[in-house]
PDB file of N, CA and C in Angstrom:
ATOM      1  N   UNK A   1      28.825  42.094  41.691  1.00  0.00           N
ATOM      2  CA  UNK A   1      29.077  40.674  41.763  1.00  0.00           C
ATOM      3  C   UNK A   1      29.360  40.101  40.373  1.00  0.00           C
ATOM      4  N   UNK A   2      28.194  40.546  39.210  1.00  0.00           N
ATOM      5  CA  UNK A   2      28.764  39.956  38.124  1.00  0.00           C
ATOM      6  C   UNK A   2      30.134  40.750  37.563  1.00  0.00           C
ATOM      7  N   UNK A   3      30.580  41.691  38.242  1.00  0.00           N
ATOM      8  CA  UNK A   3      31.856  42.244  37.315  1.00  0.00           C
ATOM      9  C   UNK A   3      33.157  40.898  37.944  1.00  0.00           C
ATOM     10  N   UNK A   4      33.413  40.993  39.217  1.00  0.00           N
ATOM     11  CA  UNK A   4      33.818  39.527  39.909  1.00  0.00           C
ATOM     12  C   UNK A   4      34.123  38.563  39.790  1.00  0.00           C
ATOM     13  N   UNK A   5      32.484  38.220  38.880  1.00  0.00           N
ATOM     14  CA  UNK A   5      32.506  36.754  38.279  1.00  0.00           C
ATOM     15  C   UNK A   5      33.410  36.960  37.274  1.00  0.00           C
ATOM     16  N   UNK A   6      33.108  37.711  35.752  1.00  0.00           N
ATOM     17  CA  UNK A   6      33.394  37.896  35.251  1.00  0.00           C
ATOM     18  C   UNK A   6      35.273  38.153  35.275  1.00  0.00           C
ATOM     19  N   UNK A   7      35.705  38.602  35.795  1.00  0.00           N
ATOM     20  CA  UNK A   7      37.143  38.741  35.965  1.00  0.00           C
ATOM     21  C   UNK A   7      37.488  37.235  36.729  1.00  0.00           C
ATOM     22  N   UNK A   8      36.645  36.510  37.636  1.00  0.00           N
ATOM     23  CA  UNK A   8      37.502  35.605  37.943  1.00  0.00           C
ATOM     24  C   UNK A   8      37.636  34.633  36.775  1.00  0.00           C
ATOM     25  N   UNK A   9      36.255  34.182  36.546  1.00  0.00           N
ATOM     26  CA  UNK A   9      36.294  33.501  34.786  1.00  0.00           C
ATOM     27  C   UNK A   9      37.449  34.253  33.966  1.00  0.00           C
ATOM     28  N   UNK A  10      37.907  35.359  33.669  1.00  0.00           N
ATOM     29  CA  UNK A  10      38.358  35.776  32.774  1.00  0.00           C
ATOM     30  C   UNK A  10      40.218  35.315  33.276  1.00  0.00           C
ATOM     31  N   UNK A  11      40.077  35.459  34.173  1.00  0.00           N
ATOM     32  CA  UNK A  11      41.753  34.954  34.583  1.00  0.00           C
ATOM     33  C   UNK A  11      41.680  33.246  34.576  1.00  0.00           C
ATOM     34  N   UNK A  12      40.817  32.508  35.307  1.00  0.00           N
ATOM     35  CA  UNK A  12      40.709  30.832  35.084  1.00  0.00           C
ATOM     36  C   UNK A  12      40.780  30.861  33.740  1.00  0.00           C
ATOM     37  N   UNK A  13      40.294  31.267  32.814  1.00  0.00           N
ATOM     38  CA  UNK A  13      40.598  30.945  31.318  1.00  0.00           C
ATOM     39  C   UNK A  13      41.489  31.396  30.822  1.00  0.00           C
ATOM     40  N   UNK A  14      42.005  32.430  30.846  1.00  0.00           N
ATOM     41  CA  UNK A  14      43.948  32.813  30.468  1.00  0.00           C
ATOM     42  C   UNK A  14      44.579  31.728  31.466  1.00  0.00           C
ATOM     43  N   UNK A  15      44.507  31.448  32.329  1.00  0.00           N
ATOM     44  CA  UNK A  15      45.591  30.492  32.756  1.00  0.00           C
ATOM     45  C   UNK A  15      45.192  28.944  32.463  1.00  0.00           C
ATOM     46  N   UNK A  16      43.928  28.500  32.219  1.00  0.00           N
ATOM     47  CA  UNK A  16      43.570  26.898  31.422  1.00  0.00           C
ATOM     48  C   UNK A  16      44.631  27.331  30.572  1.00  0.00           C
ATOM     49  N   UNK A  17      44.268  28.594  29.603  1.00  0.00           N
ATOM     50  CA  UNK A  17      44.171  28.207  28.168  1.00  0.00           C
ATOM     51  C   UNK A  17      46.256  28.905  27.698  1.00  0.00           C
ATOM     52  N   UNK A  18      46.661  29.322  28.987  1.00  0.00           N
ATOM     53  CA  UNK A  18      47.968  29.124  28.715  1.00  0.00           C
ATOM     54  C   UNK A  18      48.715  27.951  29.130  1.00  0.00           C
ATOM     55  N   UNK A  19      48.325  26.839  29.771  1.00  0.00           N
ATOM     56  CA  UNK A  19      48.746  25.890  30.109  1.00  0.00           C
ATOM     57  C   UNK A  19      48.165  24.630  29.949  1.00  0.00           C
ATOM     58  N   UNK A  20      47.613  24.695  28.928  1.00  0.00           N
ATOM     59  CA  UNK A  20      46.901  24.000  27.578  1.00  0.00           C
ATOM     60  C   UNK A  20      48.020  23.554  26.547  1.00  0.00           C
ATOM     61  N   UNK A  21      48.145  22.357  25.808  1.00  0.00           N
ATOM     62  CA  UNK A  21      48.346  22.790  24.620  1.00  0.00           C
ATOM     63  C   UNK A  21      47.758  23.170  23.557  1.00  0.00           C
ATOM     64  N   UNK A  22      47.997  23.128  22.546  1.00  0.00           N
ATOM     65  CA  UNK A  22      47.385  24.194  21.417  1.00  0.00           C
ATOM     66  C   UNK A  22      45.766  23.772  21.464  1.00  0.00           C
ATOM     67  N   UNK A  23      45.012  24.546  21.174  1.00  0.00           N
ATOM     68  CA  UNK A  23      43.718  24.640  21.428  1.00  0.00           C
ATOM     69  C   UNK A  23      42.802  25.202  20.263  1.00  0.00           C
ATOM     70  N   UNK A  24      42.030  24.417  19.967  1.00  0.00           N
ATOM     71  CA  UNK A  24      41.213  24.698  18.473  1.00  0.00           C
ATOM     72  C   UNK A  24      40.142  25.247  19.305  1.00  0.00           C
ATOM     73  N   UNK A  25      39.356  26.412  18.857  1.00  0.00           N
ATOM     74  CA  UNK A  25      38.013  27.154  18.907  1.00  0.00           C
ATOM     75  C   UNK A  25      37.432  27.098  17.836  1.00  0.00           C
ATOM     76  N   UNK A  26      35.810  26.711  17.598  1.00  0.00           N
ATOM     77  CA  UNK A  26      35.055  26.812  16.767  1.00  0.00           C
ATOM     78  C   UNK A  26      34.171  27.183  16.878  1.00  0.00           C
ATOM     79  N   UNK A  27      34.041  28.812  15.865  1.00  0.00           N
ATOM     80  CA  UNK A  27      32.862  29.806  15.957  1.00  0.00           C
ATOM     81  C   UNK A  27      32.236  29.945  14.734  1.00  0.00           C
ATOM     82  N   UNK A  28      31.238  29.468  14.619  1.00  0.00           N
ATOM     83  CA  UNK A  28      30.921  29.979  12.833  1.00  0.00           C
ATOM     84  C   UNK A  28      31.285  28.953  11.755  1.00  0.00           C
ATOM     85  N   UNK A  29      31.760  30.113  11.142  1.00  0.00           N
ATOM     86  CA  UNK A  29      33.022  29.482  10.084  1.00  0.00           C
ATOM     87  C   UNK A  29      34.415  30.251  10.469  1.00  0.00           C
ATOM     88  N   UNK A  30      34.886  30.027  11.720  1.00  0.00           N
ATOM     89  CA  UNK A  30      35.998  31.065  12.195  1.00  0.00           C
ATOM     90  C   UNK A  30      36.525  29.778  12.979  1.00  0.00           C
ATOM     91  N   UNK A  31      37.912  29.622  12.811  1.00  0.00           N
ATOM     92  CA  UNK A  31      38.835  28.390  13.661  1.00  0.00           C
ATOM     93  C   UNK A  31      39.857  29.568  14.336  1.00  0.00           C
ATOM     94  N   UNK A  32      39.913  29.416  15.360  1.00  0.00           N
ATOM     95  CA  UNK A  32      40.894  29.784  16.054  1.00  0.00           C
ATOM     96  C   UNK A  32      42.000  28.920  16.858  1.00  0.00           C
ATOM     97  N   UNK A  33      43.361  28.824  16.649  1.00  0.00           N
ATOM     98  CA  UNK A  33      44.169  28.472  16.908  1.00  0.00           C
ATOM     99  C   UNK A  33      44.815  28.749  18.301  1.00  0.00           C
ATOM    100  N   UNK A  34      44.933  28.640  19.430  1.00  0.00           N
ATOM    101  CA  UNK A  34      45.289  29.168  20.679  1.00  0.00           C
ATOM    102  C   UNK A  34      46.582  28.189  20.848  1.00  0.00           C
ATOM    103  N   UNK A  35      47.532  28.956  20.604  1.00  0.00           N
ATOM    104  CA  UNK A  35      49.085  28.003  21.417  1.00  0.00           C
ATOM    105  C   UNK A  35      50.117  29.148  22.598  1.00  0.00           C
ATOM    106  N   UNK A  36      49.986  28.817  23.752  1.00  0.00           N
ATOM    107  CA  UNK A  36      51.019  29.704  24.319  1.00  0.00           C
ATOM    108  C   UNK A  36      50.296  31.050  24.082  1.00  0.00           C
ATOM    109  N   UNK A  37      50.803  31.996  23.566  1.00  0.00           N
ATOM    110  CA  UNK A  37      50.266  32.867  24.047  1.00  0.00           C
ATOM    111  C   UNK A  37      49.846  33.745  22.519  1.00  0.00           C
ATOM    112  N   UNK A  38      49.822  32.848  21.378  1.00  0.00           N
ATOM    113  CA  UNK A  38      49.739  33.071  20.159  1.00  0.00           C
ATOM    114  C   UNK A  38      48.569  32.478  19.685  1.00  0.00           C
ATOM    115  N   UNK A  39      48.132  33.380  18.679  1.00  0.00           N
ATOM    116  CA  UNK A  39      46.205  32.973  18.531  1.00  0.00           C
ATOM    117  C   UNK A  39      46.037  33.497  16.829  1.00  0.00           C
ATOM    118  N   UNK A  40      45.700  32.319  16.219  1.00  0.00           N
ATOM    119  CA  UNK A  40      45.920  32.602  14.410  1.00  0.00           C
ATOM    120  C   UNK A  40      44.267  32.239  14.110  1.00  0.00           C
ATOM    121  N   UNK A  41      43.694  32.843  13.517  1.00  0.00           N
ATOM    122  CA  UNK A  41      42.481  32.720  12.626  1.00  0.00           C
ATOM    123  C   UNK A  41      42.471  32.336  11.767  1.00  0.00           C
ATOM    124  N   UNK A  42      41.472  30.967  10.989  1.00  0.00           N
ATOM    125  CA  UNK A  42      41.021  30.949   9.575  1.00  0.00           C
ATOM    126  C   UNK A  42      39.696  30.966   9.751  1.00  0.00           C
ATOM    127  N   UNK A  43      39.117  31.341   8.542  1.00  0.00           N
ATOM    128  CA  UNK A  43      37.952  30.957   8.070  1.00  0.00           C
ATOM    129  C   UNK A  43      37.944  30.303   7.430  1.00  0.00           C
ATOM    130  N   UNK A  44      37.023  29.010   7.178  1.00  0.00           N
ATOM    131  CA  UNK A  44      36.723  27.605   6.463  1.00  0.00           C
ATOM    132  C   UNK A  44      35.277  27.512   5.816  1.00  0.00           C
ATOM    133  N   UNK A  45      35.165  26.685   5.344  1.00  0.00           N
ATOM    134  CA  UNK A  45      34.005  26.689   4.627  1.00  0.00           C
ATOM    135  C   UNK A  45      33.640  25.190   4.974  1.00  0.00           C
ATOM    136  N   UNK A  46      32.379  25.549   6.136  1.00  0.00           N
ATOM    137  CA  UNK A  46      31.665  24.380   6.848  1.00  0.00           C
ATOM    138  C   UNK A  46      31.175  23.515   6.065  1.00  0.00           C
ATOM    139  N   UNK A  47      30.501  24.075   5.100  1.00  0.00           N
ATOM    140  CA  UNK A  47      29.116  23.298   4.179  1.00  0.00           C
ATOM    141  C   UNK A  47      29.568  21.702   4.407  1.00  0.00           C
ATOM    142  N   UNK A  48      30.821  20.747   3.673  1.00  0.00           N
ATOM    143  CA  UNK A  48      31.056  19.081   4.047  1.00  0.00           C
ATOM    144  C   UNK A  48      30.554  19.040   4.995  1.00  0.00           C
ATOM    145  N   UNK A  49      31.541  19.591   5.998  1.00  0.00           N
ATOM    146  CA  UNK A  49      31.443  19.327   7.349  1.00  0.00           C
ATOM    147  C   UNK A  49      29.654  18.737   8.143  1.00  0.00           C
ATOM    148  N   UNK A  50      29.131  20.157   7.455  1.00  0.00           N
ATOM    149  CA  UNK A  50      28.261  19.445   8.417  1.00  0.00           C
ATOM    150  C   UNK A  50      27.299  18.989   7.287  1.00  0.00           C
ATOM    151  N   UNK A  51      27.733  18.715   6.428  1.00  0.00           N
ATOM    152  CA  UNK A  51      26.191  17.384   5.566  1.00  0.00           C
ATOM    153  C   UNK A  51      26.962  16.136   6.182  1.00  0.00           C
ATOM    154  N   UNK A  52      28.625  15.793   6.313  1.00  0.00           N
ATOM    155  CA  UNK A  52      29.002  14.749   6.906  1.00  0.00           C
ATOM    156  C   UNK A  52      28.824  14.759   8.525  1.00  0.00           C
ATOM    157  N   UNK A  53      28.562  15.747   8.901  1.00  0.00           N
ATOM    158  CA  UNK A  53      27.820  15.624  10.221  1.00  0.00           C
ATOM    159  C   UNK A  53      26.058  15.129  10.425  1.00  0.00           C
ATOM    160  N   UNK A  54      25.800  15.644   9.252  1.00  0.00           N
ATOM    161  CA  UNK A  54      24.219  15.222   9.722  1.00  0.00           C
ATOM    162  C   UNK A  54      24.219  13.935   9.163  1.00  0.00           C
ATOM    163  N   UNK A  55      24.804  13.143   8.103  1.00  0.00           N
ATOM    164  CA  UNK A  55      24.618  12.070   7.745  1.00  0.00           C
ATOM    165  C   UNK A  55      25.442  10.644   8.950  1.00  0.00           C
ATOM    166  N   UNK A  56      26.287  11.366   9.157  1.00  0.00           N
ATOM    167  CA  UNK A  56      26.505  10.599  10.496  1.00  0.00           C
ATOM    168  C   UNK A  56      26.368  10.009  11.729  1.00  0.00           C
ATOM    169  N   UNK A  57      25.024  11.289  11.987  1.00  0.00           N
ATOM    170  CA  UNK A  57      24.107  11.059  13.004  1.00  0.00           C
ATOM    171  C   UNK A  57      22.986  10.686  12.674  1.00  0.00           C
ATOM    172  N   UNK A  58      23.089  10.146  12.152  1.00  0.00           N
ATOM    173  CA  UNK A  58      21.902   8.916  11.437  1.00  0.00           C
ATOM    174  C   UNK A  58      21.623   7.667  12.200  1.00  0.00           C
ATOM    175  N   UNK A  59      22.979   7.181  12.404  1.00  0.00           N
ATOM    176  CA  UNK A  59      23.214   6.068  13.153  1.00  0.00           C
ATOM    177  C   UNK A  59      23.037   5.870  14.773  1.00  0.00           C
ATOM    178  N   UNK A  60      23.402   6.625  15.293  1.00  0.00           N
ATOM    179  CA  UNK A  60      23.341   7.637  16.578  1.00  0.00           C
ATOM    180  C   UNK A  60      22.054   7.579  16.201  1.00  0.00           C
ATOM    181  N   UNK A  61      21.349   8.613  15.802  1.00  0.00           N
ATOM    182  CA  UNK A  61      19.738   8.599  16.056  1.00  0.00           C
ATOM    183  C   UNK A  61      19.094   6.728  15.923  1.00  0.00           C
ATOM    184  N   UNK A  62      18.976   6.177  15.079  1.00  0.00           N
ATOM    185  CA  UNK A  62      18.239   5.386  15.148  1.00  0.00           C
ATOM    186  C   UNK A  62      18.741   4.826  16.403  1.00  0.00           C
ATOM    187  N   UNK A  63      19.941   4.336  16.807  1.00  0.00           N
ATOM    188  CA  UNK A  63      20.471   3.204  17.677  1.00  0.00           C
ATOM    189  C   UNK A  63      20.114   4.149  18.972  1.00  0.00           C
ATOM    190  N   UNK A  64      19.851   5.249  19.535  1.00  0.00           N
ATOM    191  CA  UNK A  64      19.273   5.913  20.413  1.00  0.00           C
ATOM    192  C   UNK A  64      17.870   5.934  20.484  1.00  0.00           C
ATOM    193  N   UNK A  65      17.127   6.086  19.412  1.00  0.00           N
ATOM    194  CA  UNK A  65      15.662   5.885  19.300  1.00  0.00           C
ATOM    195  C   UNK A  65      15.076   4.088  19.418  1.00  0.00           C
ATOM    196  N   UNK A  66      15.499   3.243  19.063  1.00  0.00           N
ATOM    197  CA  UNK A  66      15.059   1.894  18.491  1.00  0.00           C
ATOM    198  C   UNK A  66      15.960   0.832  19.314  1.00  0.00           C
ATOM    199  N   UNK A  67      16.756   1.093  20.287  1.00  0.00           N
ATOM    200  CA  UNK A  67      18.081   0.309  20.849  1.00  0.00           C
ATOM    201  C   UNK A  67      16.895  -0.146  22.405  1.00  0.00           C
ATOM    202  N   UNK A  68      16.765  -0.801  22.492  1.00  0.00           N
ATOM    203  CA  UNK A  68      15.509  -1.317  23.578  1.00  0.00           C
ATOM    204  C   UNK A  68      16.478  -0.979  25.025  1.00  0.00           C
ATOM    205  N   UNK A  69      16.010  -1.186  26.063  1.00  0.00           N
ATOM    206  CA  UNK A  69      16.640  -0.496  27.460  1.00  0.00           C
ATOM    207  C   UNK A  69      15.625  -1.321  28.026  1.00  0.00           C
ATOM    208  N   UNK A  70      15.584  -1.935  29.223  1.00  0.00           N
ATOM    209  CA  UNK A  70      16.495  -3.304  28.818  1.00  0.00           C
ATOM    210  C   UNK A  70      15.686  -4.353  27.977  1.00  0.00           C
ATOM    211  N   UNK A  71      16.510  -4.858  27.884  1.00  0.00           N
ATOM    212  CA  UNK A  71      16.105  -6.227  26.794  1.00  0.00           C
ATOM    213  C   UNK A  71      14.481  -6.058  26.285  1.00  0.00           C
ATOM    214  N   UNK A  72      13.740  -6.590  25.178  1.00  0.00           N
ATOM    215  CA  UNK A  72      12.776  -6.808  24.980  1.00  0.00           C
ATOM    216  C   UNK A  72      12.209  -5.896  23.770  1.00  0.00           C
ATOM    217  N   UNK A  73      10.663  -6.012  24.002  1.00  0.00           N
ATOM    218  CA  UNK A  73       9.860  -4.814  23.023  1.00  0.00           C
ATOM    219  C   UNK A  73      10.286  -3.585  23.531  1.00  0.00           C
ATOM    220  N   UNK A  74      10.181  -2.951  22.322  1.00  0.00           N
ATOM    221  CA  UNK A  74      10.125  -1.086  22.558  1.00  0.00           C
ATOM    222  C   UNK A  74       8.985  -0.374  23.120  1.00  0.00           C
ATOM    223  N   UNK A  75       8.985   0.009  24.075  1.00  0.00           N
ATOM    224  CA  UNK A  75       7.779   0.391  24.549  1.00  0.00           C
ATOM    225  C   UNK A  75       7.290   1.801  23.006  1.00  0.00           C
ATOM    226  N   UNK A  76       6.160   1.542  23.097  1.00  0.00           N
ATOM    227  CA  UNK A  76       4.628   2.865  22.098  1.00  0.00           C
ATOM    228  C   UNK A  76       5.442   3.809  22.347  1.00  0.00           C
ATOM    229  N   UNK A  77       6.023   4.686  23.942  1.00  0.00           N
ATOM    230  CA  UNK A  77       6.076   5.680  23.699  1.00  0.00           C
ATOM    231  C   UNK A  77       8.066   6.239  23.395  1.00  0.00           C
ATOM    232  N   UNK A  78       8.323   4.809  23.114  1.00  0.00           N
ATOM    233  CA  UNK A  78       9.960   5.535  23.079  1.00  0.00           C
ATOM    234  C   UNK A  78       9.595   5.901  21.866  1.00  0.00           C
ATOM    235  N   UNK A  79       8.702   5.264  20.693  1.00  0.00           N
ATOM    236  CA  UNK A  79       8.424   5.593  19.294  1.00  0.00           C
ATOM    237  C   UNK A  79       8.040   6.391  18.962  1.00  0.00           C
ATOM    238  N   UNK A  80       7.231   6.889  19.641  1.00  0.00           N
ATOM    239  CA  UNK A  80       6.748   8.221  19.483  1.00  0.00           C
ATOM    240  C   UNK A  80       7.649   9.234  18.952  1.00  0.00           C
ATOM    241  N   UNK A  81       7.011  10.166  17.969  1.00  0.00           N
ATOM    242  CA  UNK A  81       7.787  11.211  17.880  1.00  0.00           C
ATOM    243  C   UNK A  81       7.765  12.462  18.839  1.00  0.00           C
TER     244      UNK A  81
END
């Protein structure tokens, strides 16, 4: 059964991903390029990326933690850590 699965997943995703347009993958520090039936690799160097990712979700966190639901005081335990 899982060989099955596996092959049907494996054909649904060759045919998404040929009738897609171009398609970025991100593994690592590995970008993969998917267009048609052509597939180019770089490697990048994350480090910006994600200090401008974590500093970004700064905002996002508080306004998710401290944003009241509905109107009023924050309840003790949304504060909680």
């Amino acid at each position: 059964m899982n060989e099955n699965f596996r092959a049907a997943y494996k054909r649904a995703r060759t045919q998404t991903l040929a009738e897609a347009g171009p398609v970025i993958l991100a593994h690592h520090e590995q970008l993969t390029l998917i267009q048609g039936s052509g597939r180019e690799v770089a490697t990048v160097d994350l480090g910006p990326y994600t200090v401008s990712m974590a500093v970004a979700h700064v905002p996002l966190a508080l306004f998710t933690m401290l944003a009241p639901y509905p109107e009023g005081l924050i309840p003790d335990d949304r504060l909680a850590p």
